[in-house]
Protein backbone atom coordinates (compact mmCIF):
# COMPACT_ATOMS: atom_id res chain seq x y z
CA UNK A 1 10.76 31.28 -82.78
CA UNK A 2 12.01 27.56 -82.25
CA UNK A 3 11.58 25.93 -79.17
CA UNK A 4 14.75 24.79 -77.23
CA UNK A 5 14.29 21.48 -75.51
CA UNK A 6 18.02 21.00 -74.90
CA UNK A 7 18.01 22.16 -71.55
CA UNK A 8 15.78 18.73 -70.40
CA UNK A 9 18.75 16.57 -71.56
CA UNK A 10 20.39 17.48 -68.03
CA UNK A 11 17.33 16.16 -66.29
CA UNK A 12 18.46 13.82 -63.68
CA UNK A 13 15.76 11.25 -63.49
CA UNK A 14 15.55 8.55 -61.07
CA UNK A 15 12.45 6.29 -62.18
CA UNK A 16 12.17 3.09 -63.62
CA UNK A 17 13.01 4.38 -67.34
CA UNK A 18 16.66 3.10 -67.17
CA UNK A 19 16.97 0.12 -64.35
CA UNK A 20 17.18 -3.02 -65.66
CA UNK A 21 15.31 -5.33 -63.50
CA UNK A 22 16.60 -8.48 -61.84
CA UNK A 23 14.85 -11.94 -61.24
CA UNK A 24 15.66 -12.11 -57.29
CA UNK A 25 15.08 -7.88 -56.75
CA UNK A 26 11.25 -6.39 -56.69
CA UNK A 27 11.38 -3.21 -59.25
CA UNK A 28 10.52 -0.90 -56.36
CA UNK A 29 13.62 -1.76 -54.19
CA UNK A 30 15.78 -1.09 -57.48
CA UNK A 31 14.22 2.37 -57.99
CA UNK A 32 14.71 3.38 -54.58
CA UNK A 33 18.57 2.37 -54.00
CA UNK A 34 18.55 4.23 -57.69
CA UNK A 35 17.32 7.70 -55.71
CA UNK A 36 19.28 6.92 -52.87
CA UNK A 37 22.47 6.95 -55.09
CA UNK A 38 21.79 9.54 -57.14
CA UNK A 39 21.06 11.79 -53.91
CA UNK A 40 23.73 10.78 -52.47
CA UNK A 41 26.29 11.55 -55.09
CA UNK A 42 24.53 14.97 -55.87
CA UNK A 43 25.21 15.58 -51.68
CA UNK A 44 28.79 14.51 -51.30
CA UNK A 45 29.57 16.81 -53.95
CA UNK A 46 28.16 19.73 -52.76
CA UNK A 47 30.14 18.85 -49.95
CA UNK A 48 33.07 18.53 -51.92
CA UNK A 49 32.63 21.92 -53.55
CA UNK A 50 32.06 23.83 -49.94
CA UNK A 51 35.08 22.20 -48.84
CA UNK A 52 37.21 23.04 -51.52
CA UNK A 53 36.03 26.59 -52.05
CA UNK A 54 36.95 26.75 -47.94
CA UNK A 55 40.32 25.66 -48.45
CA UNK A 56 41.18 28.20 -51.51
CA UNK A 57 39.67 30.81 -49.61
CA UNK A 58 41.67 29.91 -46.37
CA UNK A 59 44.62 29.21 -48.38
CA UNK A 60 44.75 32.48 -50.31
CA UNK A 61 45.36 34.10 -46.77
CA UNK A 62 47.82 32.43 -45.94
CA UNK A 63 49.91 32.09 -49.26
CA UNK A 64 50.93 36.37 -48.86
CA UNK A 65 52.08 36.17 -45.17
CA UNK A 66 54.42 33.05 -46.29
CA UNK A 67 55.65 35.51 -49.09
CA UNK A 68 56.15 37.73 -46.74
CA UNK A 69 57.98 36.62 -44.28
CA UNK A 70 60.39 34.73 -46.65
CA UNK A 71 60.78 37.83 -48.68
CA UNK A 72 61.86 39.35 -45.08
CA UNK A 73 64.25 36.68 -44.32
CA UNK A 74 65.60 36.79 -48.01
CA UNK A 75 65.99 41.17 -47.32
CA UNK A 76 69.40 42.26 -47.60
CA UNK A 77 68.01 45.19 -45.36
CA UNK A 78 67.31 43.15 -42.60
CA UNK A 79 68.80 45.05 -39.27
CA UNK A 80 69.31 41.16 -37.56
CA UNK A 81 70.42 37.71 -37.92
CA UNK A 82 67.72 36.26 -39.80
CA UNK A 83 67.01 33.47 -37.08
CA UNK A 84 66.57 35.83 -34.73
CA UNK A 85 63.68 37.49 -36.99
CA UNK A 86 62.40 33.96 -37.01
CA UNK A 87 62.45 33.37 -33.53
CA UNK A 88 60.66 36.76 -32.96
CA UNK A 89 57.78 36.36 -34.93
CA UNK A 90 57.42 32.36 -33.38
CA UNK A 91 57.30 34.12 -30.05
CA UNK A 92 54.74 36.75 -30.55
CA UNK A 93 52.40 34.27 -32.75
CA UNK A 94 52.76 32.01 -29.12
CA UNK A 95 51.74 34.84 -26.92
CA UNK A 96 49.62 37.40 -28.66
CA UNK A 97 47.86 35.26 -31.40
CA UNK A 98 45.02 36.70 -33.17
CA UNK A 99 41.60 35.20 -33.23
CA UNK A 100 41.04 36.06 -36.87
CA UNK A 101 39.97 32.08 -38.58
CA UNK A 102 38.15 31.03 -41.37
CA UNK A 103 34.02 31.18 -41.51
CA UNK A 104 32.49 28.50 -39.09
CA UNK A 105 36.21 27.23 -37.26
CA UNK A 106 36.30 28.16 -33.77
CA UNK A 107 38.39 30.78 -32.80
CA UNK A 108 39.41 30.28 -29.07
CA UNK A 109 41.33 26.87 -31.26
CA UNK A 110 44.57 28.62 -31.71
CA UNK A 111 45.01 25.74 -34.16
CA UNK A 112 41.93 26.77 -36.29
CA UNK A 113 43.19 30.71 -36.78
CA UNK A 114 45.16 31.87 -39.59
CA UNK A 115 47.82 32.85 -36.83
CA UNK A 116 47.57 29.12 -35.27
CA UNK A 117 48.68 27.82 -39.16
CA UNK A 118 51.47 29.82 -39.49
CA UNK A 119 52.82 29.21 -36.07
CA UNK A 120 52.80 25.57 -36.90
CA UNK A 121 54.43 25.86 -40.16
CA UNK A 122 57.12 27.97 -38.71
CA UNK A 123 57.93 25.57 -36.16
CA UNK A 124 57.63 22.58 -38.82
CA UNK A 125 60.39 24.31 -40.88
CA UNK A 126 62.34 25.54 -38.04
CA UNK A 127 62.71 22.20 -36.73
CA UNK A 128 63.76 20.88 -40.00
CA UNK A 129 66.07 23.37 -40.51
CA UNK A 130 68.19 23.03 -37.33
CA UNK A 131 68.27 19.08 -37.95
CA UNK A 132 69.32 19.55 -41.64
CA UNK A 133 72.12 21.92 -40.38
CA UNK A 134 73.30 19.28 -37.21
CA UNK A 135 73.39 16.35 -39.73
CA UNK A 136 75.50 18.88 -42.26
CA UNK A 137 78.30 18.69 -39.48
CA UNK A 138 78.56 22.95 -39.96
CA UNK A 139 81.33 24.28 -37.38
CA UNK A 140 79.92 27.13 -35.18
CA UNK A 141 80.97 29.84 -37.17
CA UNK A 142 78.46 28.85 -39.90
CA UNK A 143 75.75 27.73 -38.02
CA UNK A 144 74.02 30.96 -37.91
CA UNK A 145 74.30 31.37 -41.87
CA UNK A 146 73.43 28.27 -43.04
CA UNK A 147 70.77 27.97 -40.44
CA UNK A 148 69.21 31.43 -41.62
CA UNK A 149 69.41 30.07 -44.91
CA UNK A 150 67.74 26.99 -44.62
CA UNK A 151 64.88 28.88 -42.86
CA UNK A 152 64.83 31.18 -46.29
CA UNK A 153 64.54 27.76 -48.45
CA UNK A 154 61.95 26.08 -46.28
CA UNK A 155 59.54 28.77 -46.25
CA UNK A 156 60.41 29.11 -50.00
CA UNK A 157 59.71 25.23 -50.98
CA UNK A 158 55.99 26.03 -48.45
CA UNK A 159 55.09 28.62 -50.55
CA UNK A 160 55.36 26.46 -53.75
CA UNK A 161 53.81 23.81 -52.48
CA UNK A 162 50.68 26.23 -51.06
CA UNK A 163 50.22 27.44 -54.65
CA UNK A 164 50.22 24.24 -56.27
CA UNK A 165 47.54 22.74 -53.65
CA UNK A 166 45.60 26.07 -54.68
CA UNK A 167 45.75 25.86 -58.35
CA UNK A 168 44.88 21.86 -57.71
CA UNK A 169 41.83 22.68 -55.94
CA UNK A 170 40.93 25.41 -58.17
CA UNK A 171 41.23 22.84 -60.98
CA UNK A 172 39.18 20.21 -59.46
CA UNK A 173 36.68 22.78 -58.15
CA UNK A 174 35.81 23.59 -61.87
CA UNK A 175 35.32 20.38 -62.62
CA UNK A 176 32.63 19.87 -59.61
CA UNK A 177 31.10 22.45 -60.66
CA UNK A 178 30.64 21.71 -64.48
CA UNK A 179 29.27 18.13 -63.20
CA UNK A 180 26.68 19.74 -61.40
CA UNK A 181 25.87 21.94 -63.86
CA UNK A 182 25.26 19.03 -65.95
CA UNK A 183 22.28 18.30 -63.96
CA UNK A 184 18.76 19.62 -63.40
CA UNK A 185 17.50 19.51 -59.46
CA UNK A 186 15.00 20.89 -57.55
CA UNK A 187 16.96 23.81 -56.40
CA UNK A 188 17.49 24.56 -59.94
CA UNK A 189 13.69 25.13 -60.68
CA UNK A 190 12.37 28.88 -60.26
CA UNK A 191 8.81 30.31 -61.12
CA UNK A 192 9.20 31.69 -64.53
CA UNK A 193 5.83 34.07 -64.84
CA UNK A 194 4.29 33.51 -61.50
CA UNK A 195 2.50 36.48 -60.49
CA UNK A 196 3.20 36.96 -56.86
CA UNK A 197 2.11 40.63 -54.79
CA UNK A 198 5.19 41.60 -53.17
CA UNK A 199 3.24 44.61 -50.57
CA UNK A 200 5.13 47.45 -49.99
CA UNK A 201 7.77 47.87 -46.99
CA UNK A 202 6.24 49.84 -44.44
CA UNK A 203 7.35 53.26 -43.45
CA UNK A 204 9.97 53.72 -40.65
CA UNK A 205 8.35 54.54 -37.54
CA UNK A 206 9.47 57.99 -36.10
CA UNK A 207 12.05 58.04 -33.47
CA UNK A 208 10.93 58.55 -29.74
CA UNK A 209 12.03 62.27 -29.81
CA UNK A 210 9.70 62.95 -32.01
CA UNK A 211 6.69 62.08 -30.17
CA UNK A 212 7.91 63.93 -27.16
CA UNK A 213 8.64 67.39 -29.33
CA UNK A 214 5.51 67.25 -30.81
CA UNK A 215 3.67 67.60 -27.04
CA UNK A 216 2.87 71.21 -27.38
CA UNK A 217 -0.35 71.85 -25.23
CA UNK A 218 1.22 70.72 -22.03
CA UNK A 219 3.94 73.21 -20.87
CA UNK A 220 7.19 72.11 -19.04
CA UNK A 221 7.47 72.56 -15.81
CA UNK A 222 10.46 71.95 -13.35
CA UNK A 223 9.64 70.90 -9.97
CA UNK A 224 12.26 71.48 -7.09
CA UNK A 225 11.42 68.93 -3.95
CA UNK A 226 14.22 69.09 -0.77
CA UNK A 227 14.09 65.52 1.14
CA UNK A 228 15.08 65.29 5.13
CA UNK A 229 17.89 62.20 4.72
CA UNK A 230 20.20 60.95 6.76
CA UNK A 231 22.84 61.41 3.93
CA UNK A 232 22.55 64.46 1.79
CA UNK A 233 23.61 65.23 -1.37
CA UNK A 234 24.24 68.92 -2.70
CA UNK A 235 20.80 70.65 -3.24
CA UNK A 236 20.02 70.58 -6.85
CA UNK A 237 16.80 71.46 -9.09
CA UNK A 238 15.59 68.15 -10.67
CA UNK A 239 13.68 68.01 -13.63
CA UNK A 240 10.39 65.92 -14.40
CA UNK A 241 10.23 62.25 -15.70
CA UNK A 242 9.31 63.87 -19.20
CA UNK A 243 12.23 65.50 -19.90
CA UNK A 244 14.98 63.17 -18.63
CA UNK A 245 13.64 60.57 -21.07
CA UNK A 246 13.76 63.28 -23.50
CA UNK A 247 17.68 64.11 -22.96
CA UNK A 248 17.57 60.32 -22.85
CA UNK A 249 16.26 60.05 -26.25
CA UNK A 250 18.42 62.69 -28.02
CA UNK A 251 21.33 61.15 -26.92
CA UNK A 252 21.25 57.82 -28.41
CA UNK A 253 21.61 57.78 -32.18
CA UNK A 254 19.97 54.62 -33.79
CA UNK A 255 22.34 52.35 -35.67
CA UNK A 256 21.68 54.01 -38.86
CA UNK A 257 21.56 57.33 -37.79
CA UNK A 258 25.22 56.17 -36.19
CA UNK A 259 27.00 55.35 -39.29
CA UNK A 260 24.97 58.26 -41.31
CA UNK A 261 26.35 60.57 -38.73
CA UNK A 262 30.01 59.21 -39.89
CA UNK A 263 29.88 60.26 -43.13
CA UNK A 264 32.56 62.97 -43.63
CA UNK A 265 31.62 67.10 -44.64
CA UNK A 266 30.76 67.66 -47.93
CA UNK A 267 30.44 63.93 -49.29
CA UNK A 268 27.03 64.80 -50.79
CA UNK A 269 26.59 61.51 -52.97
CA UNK A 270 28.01 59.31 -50.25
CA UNK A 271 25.15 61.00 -47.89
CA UNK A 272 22.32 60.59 -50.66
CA UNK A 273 23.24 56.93 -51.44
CA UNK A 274 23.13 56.19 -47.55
CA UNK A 275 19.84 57.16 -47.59
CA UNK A 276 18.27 55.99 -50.35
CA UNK A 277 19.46 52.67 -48.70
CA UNK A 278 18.08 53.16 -45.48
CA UNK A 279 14.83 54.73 -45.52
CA UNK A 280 14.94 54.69 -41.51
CA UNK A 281 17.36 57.81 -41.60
CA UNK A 282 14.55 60.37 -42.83
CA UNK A 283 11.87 59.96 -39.97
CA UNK A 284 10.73 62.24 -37.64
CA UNK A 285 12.88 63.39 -34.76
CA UNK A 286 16.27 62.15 -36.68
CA UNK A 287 17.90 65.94 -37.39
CA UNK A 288 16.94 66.32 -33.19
CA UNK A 289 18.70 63.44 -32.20
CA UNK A 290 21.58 64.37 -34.63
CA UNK A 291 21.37 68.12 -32.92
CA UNK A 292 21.46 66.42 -29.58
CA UNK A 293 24.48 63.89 -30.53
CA UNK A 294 26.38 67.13 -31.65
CA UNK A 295 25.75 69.04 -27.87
CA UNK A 296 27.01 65.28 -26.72
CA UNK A 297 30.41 65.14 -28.52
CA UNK A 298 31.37 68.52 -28.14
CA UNK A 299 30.61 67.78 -25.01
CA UNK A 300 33.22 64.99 -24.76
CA UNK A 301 35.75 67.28 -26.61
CA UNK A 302 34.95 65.54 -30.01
CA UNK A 303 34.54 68.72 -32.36
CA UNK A 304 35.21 67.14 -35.46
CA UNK A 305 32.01 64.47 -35.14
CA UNK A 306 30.13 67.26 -33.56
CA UNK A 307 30.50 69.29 -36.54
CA UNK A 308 29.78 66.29 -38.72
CA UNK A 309 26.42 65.43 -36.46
CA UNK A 310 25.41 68.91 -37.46
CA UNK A 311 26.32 68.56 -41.08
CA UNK A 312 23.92 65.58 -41.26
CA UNK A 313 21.08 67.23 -39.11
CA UNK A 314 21.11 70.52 -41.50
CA UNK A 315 21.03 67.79 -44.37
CA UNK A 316 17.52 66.71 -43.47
CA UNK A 317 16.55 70.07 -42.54
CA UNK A 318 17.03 71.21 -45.90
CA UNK A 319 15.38 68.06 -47.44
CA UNK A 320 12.18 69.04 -45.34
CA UNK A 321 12.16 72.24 -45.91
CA UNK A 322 11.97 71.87 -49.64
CA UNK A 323 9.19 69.99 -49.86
CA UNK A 324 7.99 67.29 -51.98
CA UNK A 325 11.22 64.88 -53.06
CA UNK A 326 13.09 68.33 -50.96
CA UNK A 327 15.97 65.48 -50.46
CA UNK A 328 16.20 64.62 -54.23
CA UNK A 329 16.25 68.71 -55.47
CA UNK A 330 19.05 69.31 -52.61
CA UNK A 331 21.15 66.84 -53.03
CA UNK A 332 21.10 66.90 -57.45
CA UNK A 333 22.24 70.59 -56.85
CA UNK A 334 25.15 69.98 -54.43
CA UNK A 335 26.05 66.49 -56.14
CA UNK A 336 26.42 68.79 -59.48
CA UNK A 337 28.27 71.36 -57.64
CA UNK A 338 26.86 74.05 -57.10
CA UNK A 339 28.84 76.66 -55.53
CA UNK A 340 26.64 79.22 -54.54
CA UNK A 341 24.01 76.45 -52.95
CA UNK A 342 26.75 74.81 -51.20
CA UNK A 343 28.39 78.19 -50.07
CA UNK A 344 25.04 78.66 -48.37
CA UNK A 345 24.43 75.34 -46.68
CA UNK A 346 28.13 75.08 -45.40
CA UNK A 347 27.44 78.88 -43.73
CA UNK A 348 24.45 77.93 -42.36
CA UNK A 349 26.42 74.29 -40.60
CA UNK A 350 29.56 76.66 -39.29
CA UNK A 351 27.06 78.83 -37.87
CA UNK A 352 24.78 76.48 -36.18
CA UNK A 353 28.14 74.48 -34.79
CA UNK A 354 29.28 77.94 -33.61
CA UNK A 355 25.78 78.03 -31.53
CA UNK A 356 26.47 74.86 -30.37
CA UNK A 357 29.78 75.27 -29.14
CA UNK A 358 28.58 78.37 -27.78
CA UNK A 359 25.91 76.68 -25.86
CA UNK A 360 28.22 73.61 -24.64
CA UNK A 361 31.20 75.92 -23.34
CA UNK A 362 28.74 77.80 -21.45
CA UNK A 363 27.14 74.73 -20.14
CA UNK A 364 30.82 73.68 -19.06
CA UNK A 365 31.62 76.99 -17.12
CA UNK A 366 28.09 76.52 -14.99
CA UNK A 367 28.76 73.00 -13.53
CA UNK A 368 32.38 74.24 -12.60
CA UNK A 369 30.90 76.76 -10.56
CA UNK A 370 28.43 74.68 -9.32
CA UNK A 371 31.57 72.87 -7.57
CA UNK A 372 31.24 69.03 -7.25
CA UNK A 373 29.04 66.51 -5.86
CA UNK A 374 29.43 65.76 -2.13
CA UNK A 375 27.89 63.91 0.76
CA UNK A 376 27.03 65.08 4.35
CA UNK A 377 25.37 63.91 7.02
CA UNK A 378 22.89 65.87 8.47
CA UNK A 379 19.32 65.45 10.38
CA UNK A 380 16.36 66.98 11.60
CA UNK A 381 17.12 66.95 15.11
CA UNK A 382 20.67 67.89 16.09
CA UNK A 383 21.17 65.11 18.63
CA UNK A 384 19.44 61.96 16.18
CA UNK A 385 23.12 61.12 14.90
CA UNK A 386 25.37 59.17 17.88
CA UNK A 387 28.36 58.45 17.66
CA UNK A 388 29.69 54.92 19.19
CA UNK A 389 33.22 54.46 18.32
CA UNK A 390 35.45 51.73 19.55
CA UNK A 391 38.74 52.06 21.13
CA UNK A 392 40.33 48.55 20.53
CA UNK A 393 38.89 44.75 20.22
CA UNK A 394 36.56 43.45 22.30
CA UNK A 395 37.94 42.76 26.09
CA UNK A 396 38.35 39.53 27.56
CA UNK A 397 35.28 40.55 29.54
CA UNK A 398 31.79 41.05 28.22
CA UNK A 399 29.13 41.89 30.38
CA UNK A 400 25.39 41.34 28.61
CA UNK A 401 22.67 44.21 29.22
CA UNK A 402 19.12 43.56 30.74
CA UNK A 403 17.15 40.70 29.59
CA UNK A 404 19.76 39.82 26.80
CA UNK A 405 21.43 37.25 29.53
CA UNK A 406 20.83 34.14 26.67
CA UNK A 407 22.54 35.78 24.44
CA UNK A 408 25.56 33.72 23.16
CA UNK A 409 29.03 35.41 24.61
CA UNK A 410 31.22 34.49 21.33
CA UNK A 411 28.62 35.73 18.99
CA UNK A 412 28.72 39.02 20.93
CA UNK A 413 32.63 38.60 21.03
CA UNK A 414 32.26 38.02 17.09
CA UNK A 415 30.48 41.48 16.74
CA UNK A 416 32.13 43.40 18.49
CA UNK A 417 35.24 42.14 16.80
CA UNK A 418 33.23 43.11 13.08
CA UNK A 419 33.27 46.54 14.49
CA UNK A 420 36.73 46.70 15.48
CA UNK A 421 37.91 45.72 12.35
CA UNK A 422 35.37 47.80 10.18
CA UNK A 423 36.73 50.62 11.98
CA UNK A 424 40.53 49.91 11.93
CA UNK A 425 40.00 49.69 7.69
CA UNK A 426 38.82 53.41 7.60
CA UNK A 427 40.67 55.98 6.59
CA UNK A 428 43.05 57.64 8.99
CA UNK A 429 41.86 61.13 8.94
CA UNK A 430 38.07 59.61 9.23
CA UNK A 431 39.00 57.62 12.49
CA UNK A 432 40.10 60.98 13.86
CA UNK A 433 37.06 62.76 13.06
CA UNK A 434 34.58 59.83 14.77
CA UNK A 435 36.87 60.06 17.53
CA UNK A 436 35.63 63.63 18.25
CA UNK A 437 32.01 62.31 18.18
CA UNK A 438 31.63 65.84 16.25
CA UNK A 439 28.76 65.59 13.36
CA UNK A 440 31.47 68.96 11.49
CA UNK A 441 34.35 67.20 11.75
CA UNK A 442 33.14 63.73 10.40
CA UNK A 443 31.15 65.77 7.41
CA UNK A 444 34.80 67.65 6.65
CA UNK A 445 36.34 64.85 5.70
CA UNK A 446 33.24 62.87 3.93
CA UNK A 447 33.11 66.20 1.71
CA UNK A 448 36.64 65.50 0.46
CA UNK A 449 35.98 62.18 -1.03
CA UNK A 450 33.88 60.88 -4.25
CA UNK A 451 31.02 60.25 -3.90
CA UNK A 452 30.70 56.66 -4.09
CA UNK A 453 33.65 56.29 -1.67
CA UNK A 454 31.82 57.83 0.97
CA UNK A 455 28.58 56.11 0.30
CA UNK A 456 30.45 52.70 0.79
CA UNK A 457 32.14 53.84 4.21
CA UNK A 458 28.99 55.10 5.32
CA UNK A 459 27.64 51.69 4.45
CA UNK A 460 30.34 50.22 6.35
CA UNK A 461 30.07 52.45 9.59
CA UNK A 462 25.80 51.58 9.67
CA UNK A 463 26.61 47.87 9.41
CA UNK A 464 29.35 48.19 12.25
CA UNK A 465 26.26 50.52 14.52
CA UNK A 466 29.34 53.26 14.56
CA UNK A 467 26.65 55.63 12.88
CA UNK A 468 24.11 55.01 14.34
CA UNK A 469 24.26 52.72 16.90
CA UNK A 470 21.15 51.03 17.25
CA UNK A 471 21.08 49.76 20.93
CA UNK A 472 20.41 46.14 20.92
CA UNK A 473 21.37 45.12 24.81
CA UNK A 474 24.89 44.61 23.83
CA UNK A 475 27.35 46.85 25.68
CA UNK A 476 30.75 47.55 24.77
CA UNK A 477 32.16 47.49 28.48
CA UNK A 478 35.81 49.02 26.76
CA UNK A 479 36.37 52.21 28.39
CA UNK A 480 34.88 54.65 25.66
CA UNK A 481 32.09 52.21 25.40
CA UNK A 482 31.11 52.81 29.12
CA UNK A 483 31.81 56.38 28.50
CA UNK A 484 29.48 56.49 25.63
CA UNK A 485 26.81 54.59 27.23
CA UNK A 486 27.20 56.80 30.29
CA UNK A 487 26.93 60.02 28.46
CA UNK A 488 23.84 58.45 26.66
CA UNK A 489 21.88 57.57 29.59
CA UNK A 490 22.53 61.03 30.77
CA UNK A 491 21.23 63.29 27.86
CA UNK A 492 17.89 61.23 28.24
CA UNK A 493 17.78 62.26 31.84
């Protein structure tokens, strides 16, 4: 077989072979502005050739929404004046643009997004047509007409001129590229025969589920502890560490499992193909975490994903179950369709979704008559929780406790003022219950809120010292803060 040698005719060389020398020039200065050239020509048009294939792309997005909106304009159906229509679509490109732009422009630039372009050509041919219809002299009556129609034409005579500057750059895009075809480079050269080991991709490591199922020689236990707090919340079994990381862990789906876990019921090749792209789908603990993103959905009232979670889990069941390449011998006897295997497997998923539901509906029912979350206030000691609740702001006279006499006046002024106003933000019915100073009556309403609403008031009535006051020397010499400090000193009595 002849040897073809043709191919070095493209070689683009850039040594001495073809510089004429000068008298006043040294050869090596002519050889190096000869590779400077020649590299520099080779990079401006690659540059040319991103550029242009840029502006076809960005062009051949917007050529069908100018169609479209002159073929909308030019609509006999059209249910309004057409500059109306035109107006319209100006104002909802100004205040709800979309951010959708070509690769690499920015697209917080309104003027770099496909919605930015039109907007501007819309109000380039808008203002042309109102000035082509004022210099026409048209009387009122036709100004809405002609204007309409000169709207029509000028996104008409746009559109021809976008699909000439396409087929222009298209053109001279070919060309580009058949002159740098022309030439051999560097990036041109690959290893013909080079014999390079390419090791293996390593196996997908097992999810964390896995590891945690697998713990069989230490048994589960649940632990129940009760804690003396100042704010209580229900009492509630809690489980161990373990297995909240292990609800923790069947919840969350990895990326891949995500999307496998999308595939619709019954697309058998779509499933196989899925996997035999990602190999991470078939580890250890996958079908659990499927199983336990199922119990999540239906959970969340999504049956239709919760079925399809248990689709996909059953789908590596099977696969494991049949042993060596169990995947391959499952899914070539679905794929081919057959009825009797797939009658099987598809009993097997409404059964185990039945379970499911089964379990979750049950689930439901329990926490509904476990009734809802609250917090109280309790202690160990029935008198450890006082009450000091102010009546108004701070009086015009402050009198300072024992051995707090340098104590500034206004930044006692300034706290008891805090307190005031702390307690003048709460909640009616909660000023009436600290009013009582009775622990039942404060708890009554703090049962009736959320959770984290009464968890920020309580927050609130510790900074202020309403519960508990901490005594600090600082008196409150209102009436109910004498009173209070008066019934104080006499329980310790």
């Amino acid at each position: 077989m002849p040897l073809n040698y043709s191919k070095w005719d493209q070689l683009e060389l850039s040594d001495d072979s073809d510089i004429e020398g000068h008298p006043n020039v040294d050869k090596k200065s002519l050889i190096r502005w000869k590779q400077r050239d020649i590299h520099e020509k080779r990079e401006q048009r690659k540059f040319r050739i991103q550029t242009l294939r840029a502006q076809i792309a960005c062009n051949n997005v917007l050529l069908p929404r100018i169609h479209s909106i002159h073929s909308t304009l030019t609509s006999p159906d059209l249910d309004k004046p057409r500059t109306v229509y035109f107006n319209s679509l100006v104002e909802q490109l100004e205040k709800n643009p979309s951010k959708e732009c070509p690769p690499g422009n920015d697209p917080n630039n309104r003027d770099h997004t496909y919605d930015g372009m039109i907007l501007s050509l819309l109000q380039q041919v808008g203002q042309t047509a109102r000035i082509a219809v004022k210099e026409a002299g048209v009387t009122d009556n036709q100004r809405e007409e002609r204007l309409g129609k000169a709207l029509a034409d000028g996104m008409a005579e746009h559109a021809v001129k976008l699909k000439e500057t396409i087929d222009e750059d298209t053109k001279t895009l070919e060309e580009e590229e058949n002159e740098q075809k022309k030439h051999i480079t560097s990036e041109d050269m690959h290893d013909g025969f080079a014999n390079k080991y390419v090791p293996p991709k390593p196996e997908p490591a097992p999810l964390p589920i896995a590891a945690k199922l697998d713990k069989t020689s230490k048994p589960k236990t649940k632990t129940t502890t009760t804690e003396i707090e100042v704010i209580n919340a229900p009492k509630q079994e809690e489980s161990t560490d373990e297995e909240e990381e292990l609800d923790d862990d069947i919840a969350n789906l990895t990326p891949s499992l995500e999307a496998f876990s999308r595939i619709p019921l019954k697309a058998f090749e779509q499933s196989f193909r899925f996997i035999q792209e990602h190999r991470d789908v078939v580890v250890p603990g996958a079908s659990d975490s499927l199983l336990g993103a199922a119990f999540k959905a239906q959970y969340d009232n999504k049956p239709k994903y919760a079925k399809q979670c248990v689709h996909q889990s059953l789908l590596l069941q099977y696969g494991d179950k049949l042993g060596v390449d169990g995947l391959g011998v499952f899914f070539k006897k679905m794929i081919a369709g057959d009825k009797r295997a797939e009658m099987v497997f598809m009993d097997d998923v409404e059964k185990t979704y039945a379970h499911l539901a089964g379990r979750v509906k049950l689930s439901q029912e329990e926490q509904k008559q476990g009734g809802r979350e609250t917090i109280m206030l309790a202690s160990e000691n029935e008198g450890d929780i006082t009450f000091n609740v102010p009546s108004g702001p701070p009086p015009a006279e402050l009198v300072l406790g024992e051995g707090m006499e340098e104590l500034d006046i206004e930044e006692v002024r300034k706290a008891l003022q805090l307190r005031w106003e702390i307690f003048a933000g709460l909640p009616e019915p909660l000023q009436k219950a600290l009013q009582t100073e009775e622990l039942v009556a404060v708890n009554k309403v703090l049962g009736d809120m959320e959770v984290s609403e009464a968890e920020e008031i309580l927050e609130r009535l510790d900074m202020a010292g309403i519960i508990p006051f901490s005594e600090s020397g600082v008196r409150d010499e209102t009436p109910a803060g004498r009173a209070a400090a008066a019934a104080a000193s006499s329980e310790v009595d």
